[in-house]
C-alpha atoms as a PDB file:
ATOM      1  CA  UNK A   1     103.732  84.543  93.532  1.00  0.00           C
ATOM      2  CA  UNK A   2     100.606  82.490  95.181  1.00  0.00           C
ATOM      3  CA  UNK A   3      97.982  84.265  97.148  1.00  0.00           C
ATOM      4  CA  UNK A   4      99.168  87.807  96.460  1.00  0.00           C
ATOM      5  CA  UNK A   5      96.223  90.619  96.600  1.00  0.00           C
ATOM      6  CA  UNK A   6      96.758  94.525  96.393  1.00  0.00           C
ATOM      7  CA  UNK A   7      95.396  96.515  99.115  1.00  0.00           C
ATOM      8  CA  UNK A   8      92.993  98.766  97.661  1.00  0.00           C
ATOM      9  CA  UNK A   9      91.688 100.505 100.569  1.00  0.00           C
ATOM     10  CA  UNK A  10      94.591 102.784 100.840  1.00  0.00           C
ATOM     11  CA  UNK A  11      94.956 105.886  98.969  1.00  0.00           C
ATOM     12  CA  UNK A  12      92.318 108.069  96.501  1.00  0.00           C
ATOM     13  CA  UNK A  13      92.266 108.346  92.927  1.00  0.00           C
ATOM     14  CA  UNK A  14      91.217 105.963  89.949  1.00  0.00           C
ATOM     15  CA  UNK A  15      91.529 102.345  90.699  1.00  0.00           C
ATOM     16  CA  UNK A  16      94.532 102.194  88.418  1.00  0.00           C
ATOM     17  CA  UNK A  17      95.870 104.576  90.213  1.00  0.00           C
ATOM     18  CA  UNK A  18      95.720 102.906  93.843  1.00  0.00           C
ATOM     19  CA  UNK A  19      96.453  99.608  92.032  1.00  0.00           C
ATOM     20  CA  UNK A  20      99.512 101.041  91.318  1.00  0.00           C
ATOM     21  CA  UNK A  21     100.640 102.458  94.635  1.00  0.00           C
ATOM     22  CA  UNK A  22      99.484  99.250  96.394  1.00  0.00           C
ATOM     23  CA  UNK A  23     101.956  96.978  94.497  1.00  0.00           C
ATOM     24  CA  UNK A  24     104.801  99.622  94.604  1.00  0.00           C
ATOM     25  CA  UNK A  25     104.324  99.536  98.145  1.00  0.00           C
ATOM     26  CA  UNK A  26     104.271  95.910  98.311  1.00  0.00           C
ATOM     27  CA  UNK A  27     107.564  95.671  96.275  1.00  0.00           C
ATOM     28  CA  UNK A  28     109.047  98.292  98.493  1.00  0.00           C
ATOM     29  CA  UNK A  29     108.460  96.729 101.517  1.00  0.00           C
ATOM     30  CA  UNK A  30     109.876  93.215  99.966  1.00  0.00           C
ATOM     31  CA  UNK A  31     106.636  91.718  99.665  1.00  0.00           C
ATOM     32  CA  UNK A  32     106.934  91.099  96.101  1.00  0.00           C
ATOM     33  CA  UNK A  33     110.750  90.373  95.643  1.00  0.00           C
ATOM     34  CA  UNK A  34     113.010  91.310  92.923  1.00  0.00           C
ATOM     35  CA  UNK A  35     112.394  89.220  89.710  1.00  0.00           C
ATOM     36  CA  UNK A  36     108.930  88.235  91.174  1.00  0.00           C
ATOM     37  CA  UNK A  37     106.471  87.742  88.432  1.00  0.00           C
ATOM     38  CA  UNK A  38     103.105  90.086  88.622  1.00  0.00           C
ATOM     39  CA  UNK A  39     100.015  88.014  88.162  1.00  0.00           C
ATOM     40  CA  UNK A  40      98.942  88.095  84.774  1.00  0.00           C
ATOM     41  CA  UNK A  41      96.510  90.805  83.611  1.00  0.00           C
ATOM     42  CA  UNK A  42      93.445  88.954  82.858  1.00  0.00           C
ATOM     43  CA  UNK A  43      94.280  87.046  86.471  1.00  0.00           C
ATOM     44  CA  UNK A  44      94.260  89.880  88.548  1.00  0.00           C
ATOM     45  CA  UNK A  45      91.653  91.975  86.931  1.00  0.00           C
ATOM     46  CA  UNK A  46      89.421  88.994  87.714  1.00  0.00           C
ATOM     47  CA  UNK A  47      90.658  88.371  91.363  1.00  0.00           C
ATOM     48  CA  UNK A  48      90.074  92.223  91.927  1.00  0.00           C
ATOM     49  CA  UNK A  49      86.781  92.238  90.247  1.00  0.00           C
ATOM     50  CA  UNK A  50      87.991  95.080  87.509  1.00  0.00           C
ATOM     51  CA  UNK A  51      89.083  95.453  84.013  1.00  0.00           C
ATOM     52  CA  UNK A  52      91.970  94.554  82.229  1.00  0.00           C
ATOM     53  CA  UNK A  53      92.246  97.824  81.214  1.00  0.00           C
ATOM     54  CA  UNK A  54      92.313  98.806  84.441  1.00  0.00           C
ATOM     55  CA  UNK A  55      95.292  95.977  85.720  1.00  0.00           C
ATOM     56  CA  UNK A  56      97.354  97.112  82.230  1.00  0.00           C
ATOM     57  CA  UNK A  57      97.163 101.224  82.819  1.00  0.00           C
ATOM     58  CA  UNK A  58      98.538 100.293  86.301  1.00  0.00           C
ATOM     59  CA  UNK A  59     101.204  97.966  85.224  1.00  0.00           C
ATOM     60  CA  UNK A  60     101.745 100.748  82.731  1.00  0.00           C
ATOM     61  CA  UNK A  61     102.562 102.950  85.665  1.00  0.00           C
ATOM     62  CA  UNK A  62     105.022 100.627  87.296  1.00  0.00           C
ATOM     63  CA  UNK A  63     106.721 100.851  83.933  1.00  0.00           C
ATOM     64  CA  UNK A  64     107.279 104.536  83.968  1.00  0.00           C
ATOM     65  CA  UNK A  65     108.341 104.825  87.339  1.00  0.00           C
ATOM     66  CA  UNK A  66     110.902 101.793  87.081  1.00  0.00           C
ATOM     67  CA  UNK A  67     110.056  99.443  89.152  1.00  0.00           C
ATOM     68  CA  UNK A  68     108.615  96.735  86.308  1.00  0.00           C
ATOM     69  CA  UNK A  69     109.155  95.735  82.889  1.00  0.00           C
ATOM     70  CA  UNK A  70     107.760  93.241  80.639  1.00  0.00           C
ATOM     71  CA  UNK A  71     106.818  92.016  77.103  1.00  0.00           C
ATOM     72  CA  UNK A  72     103.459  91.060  75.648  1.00  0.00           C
ATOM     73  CA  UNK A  73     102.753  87.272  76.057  1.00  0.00           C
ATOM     74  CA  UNK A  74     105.975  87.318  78.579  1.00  0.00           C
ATOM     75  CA  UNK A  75     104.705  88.377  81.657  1.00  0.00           C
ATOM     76  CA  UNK A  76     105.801  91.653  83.964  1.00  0.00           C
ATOM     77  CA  UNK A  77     108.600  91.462  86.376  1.00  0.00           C
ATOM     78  CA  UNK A  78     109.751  93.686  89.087  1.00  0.00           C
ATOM     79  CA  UNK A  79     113.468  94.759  88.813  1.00  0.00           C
ATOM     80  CA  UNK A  80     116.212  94.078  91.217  1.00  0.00           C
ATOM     81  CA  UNK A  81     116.382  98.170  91.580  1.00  0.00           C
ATOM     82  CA  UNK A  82     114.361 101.258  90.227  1.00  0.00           C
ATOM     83  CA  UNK A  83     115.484 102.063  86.839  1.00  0.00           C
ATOM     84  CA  UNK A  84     116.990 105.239  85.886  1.00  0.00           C
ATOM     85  CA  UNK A  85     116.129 107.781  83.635  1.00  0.00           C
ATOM     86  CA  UNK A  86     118.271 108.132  80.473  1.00  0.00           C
ATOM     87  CA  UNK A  87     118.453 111.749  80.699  1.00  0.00           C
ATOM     88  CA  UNK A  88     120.390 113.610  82.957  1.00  0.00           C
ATOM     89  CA  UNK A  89     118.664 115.435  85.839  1.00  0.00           C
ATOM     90  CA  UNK A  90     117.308 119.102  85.640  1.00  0.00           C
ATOM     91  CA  UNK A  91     120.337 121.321  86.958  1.00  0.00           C
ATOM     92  CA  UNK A  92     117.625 123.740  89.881  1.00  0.00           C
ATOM     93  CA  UNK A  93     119.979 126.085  90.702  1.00  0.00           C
ATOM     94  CA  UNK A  94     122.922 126.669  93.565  1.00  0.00           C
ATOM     95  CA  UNK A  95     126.669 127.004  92.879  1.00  0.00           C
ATOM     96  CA  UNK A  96     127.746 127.799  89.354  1.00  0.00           C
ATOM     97  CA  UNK A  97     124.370 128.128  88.090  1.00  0.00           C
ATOM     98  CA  UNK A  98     123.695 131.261  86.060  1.00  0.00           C
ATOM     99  CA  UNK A  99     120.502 132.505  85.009  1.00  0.00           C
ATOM    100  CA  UNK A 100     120.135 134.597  82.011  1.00  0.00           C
ATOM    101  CA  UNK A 101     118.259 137.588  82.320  1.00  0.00           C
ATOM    102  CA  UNK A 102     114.964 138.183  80.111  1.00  0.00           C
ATOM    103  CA  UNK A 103     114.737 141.463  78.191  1.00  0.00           C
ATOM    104  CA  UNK A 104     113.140 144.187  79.444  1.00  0.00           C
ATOM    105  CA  UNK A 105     110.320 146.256  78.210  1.00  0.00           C
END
């Protein structure tokens, strides 16, 4: 990936924050393809004139909400698709769904 900046203009919130959103966006729109390769860190703290704190709490992000993964010393790569939770989702209500009642008093 050559020449690649986030857009940081976009958005509130801590720069980590919009860091984040900017390359999700990027990836969803297929500017950062599938098995592309995030700048390193260090790199891209320096290119956006932050921390590497900063770059790693957003890549940190990215992790949680599926759309990298990486190793230490390996690099961070965005996945073919978002990752899914190993845990089922929360059952909110409709058909079949009972609710117990809480005791009164």
């Amino acid at each position: 990936m050559t020449n690649w900046l986030p857009d940081l203009t976009a958005g509130s919130g801590p720069l980590y924050q919009r860091l984040a959103d900017s390359i999700e966006t990027d990836i969803d729109r297929g500017v950062i393809d599938a098995g592309a390769k995030l700048p390193p860190q260090r790199d891209l703290a320096y290119d956006i004139g932050t921390t590497v704190g900063t770059v790693g709490r957003a890549y940190q992000l990215l992790r949680e909400r599926g759309l990298v993964s990486g190793e230490v010393g390996r690099g961070t790569y965005v996945l073919g698709q978002r990752a899914k939770p190993d845990f089922p989702a929360p059952d909110v209500g409709g058909e079949g769904t009972r609710y117990i009642d809480a005791p009164k008093g």
